[in-house]
Protein backbone atom coordinates (compact mmCIF):
# COMPACT_ATOMS: atom_id res chain seq x y z
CA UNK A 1 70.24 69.13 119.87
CA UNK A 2 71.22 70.50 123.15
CA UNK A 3 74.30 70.92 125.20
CA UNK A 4 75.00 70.00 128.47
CA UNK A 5 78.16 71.13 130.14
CA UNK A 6 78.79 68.72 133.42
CA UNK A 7 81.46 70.09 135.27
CA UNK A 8 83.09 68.60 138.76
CA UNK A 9 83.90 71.99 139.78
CA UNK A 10 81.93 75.16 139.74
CA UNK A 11 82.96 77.44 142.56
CA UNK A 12 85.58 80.17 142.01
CA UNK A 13 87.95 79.97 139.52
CA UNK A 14 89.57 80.34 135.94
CA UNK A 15 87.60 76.84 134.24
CA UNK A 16 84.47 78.25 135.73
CA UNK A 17 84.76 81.25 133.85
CA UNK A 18 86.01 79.58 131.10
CA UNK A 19 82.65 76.97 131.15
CA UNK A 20 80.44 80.00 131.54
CA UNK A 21 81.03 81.65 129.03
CA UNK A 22 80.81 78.70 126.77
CA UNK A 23 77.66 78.35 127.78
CA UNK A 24 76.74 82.03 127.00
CA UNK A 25 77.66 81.68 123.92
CA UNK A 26 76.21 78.74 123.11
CA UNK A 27 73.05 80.02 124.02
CA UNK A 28 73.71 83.24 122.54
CA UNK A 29 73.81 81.86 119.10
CA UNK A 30 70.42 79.90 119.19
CA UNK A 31 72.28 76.15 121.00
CA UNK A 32 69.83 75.37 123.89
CA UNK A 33 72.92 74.86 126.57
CA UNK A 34 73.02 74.10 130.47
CA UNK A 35 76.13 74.14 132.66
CA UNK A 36 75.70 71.99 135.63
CA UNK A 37 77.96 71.88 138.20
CA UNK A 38 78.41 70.44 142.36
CA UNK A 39 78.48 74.47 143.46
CA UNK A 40 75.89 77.25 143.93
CA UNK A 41 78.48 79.98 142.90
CA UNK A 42 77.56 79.45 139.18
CA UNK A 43 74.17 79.26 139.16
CA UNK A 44 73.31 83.35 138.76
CA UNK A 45 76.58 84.31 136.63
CA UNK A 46 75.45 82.02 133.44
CA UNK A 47 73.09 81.92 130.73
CA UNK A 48 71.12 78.96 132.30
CA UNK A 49 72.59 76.95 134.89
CA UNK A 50 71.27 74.56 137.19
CA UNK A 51 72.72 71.98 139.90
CA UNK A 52 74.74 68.58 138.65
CA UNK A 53 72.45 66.64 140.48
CA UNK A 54 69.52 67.77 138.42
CA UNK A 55 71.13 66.55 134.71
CA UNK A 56 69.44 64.74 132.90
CA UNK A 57 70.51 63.45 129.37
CA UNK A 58 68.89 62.61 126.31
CA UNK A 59 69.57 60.63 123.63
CA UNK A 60 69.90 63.67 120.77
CA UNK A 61 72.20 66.00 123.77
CA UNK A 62 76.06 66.45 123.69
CA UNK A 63 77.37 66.11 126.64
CA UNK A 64 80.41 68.38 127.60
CA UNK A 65 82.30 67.42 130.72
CA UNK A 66 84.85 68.69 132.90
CA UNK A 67 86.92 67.97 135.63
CA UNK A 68 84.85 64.66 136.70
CA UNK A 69 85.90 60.79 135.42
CA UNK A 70 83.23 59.13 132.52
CA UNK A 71 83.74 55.67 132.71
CA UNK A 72 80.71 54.95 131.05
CA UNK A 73 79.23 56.38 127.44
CA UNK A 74 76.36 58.20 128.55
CA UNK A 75 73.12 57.20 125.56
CA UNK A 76 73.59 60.46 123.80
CA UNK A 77 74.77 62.23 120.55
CA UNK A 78 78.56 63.15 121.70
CA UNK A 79 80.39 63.02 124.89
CA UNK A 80 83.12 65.34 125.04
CA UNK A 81 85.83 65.33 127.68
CA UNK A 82 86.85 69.35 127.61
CA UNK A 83 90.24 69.63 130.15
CA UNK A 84 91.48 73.13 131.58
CA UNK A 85 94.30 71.37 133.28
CA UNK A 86 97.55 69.67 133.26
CA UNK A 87 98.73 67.85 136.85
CA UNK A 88 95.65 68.54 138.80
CA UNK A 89 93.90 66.62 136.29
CA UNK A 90 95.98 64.00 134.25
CA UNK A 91 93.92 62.69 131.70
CA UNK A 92 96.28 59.22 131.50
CA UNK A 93 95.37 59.21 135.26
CA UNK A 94 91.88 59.57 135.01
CA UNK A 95 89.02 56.94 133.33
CA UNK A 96 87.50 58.75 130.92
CA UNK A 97 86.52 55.92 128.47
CA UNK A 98 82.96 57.24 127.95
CA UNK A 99 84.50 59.78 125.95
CA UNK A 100 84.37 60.37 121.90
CA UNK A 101 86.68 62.57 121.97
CA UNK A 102 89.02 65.42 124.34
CA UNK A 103 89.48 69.01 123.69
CA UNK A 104 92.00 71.04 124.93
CA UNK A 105 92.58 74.56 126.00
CA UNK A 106 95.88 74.97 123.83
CA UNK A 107 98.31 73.28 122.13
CA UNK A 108 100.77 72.87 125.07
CA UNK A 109 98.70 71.48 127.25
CA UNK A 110 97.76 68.67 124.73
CA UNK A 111 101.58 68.27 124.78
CA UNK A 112 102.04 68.19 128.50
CA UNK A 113 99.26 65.54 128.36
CA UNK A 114 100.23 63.20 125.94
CA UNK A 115 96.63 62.36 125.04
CA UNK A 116 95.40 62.86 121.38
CA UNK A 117 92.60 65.43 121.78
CA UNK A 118 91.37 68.70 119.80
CA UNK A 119 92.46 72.44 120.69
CA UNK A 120 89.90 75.09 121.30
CA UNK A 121 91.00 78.66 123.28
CA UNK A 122 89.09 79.56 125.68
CA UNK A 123 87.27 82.71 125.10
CA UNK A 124 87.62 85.83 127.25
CA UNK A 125 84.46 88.05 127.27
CA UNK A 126 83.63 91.34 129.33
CA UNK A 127 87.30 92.79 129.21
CA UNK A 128 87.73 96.43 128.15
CA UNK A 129 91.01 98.22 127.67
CA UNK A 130 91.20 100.20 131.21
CA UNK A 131 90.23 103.14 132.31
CA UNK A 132 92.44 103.98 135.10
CA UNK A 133 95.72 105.77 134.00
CA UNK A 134 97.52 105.95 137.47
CA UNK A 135 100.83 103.75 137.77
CA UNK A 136 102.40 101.95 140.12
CA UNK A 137 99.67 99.47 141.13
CA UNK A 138 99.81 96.25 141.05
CA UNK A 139 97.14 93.46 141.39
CA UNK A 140 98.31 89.45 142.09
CA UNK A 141 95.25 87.63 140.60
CA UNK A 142 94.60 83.71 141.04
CA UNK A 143 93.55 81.07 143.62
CA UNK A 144 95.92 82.30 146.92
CA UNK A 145 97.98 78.90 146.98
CA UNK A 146 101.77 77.38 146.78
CA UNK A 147 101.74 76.76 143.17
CA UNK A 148 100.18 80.15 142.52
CA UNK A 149 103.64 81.63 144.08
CA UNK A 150 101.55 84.68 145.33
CA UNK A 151 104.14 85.46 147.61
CA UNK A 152 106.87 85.88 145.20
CA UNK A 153 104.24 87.94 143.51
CA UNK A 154 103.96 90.59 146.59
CA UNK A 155 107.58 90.88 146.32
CA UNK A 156 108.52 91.21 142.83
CA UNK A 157 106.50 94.06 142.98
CA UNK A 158 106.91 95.16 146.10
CA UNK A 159 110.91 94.99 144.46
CA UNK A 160 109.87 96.68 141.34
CA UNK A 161 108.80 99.84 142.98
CA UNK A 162 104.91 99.36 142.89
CA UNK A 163 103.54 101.55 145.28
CA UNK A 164 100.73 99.48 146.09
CA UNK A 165 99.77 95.63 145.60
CA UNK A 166 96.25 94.32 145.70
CA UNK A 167 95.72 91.13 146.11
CA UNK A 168 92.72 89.08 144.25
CA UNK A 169 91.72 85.41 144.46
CA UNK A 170 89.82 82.95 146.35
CA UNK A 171 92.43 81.54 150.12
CA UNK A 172 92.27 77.60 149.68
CA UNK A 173 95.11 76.94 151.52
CA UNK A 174 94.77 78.10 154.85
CA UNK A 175 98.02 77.75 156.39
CA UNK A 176 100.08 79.06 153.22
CA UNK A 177 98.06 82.13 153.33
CA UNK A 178 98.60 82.49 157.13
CA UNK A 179 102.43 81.51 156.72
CA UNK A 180 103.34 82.95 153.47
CA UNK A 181 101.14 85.90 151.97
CA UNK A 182 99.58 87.35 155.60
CA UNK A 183 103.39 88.24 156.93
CA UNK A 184 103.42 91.03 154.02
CA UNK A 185 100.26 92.32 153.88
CA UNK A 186 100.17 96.04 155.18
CA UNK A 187 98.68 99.85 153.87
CA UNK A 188 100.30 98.96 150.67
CA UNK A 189 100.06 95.16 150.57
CA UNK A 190 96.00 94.68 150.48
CA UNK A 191 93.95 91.19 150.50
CA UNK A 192 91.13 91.76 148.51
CA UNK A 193 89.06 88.91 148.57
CA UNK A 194 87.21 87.34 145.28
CA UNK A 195 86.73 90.01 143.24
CA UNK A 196 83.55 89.11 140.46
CA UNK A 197 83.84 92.14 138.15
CA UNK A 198 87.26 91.50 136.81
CA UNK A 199 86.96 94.56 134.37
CA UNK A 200 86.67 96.56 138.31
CA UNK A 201 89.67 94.87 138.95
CA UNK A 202 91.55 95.76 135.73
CA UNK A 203 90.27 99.33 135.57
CA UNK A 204 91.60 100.12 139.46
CA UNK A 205 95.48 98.37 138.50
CA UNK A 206 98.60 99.07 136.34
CA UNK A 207 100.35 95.78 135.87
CA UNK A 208 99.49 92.30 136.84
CA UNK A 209 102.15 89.52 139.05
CA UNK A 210 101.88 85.91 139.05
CA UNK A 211 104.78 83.43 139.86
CA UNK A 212 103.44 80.00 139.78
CA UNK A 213 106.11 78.05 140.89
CA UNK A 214 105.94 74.53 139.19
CA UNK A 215 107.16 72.86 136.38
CA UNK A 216 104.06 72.09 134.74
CA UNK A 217 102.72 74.80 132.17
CA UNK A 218 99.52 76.44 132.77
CA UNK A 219 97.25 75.39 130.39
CA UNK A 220 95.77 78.24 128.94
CA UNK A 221 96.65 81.59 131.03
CA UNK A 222 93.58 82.97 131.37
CA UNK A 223 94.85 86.04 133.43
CA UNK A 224 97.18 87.09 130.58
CA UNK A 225 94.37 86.58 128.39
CA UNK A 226 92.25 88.92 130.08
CA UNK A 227 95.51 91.42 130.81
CA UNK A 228 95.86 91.78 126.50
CA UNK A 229 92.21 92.49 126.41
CA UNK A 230 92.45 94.91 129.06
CA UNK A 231 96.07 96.78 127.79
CA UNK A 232 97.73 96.08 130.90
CA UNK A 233 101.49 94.93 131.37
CA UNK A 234 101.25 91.28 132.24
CA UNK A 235 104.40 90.57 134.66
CA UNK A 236 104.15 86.67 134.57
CA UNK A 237 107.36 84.08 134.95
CA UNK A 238 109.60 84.17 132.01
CA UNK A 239 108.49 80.72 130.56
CA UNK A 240 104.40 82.25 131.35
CA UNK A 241 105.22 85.40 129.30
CA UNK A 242 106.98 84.14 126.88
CA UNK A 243 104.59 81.56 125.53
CA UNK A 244 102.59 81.63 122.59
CA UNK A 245 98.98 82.83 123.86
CA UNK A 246 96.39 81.20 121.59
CA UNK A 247 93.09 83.57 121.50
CA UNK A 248 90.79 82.92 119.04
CA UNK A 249 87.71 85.07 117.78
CA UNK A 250 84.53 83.99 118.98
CA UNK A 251 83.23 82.91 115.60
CA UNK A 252 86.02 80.49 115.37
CA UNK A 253 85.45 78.86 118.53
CA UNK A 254 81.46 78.01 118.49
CA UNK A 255 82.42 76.66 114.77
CA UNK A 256 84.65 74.80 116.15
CA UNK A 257 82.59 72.96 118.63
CA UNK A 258 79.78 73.16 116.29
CA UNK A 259 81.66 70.51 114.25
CA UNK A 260 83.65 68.41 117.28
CA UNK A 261 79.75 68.12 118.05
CA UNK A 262 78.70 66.56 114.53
């Protein structure tokens, strides 16, 4: 058997991660795994990785997909729709009917969706607790974009008495960046770009700002995730901090899988 993770999406961002590191572990523990995705950005951060274009599937393969529709059952062992999101990718909106079965990232999104599925946490590798002591620095960490609420970030801590606030995540909306977030940036207000190492990131900050500003839940949380790991203060909305953070060990997810794949 082999795996083949097909992903619509593999540039920057919290599912590619998420997929990578999947993959590693698949690999890792003797499953002969590929993630294939439309982007270059993946293809020297994983295991073994290669271009969507290229995948090719076999009859004994499970096929993992993300992000993409699957209205046809590819001839293989398993198909497996595996959704990191809630309104950017709907899965009652979507035609997925190739698929044997849907996992989820955690137990509110499969409530948000309304779609009978499986939960499995993500995993969140490569995060030490932190070796920087000083205070008062604060990173804003996600995709620079109106639902991200990075402004609001700045300020909070900006109103919390952070001394400086570093900003980290990929611009994909030009004019909100422009509008919103470049108005406040300054000594102390800092754009850093798309930071790889994220255990750089967490080792150089005290605390950690998001605001997303919709009414949808975030599916997983991936940043708060990695701020636990990491022993940082995690200064999310009140309904983001709040919530019940599913992380399971390793073990549990790959036997997991290991069975949804049966």
């Amino acid at each position: 058997m082999k795996v083949r993770i097909a992903s619509g999406w593999s540039a920057e961002g919290g599912s590619t991660f998420s997929l990578m590191e999947l993959c590693d572990l698949f690999n890792e523990r003797g499953v002969d795994c590929t993630f294939y995705g439309p982007h270059t950005w993946h293809l020297d951060k994983c295991s073994k990785a290669d271009m969507l274009q290229n995948i090719k599937i076999n009859p004994d393969d499970v096929l993992i997909f993300h992000f993409m529709d699957m209205p046809q059952r590819p001839a293989c062992r398993k198909v497996i729709l595996s959704c990191h999101e809630t309104s950017i990718f709907d899965v009652k909106q979507h035609n997925i009917s190739g698929a044997d079965a849907i996992r989820y990232v955690s137990q509110r999104q499969k409530d948000w969706q309304g779609v009978d599925g499986k939960v499995i946490p993500n995993i969140v590798r490569g995060i030490k607790k932190r070796k920087n002591t000083e205070e008062g620095i604060a990173a804003v960490i996600g995709t620079v974009n109106p639902i991200k609420g990075v402004h609001e970030s700045i300020q909070r801590a900006l109103d919390d008495g952070c001394k400086e606030v570093r900003i980290y995540g990929n611009v994909n909306d030009n004019h909100y960046f422009n509008t919103k977030v470049r108005p406040l940036l300054s000594d102390n207000v800092i754009y850093m770009g798309m930071e790889k190492d994220r255990q750089k990131i967490y080792d150089s900050v005290s605390c950690v700002y998001q605001s997303t500003v919709t009414s949808v839940p975030e599916s997983f949380g991936r940043v708060r995730a990695e701020c636990i790991r990491a022993g940082i203060e995690y200064r999310g909305t009140e309904s983001a901090t709040n919530d019940t953070l599913e992380l399971w060990e390793e073990d549990r997810v790959f036997d997991e899988f290991m069975e949804m794949m049966k």
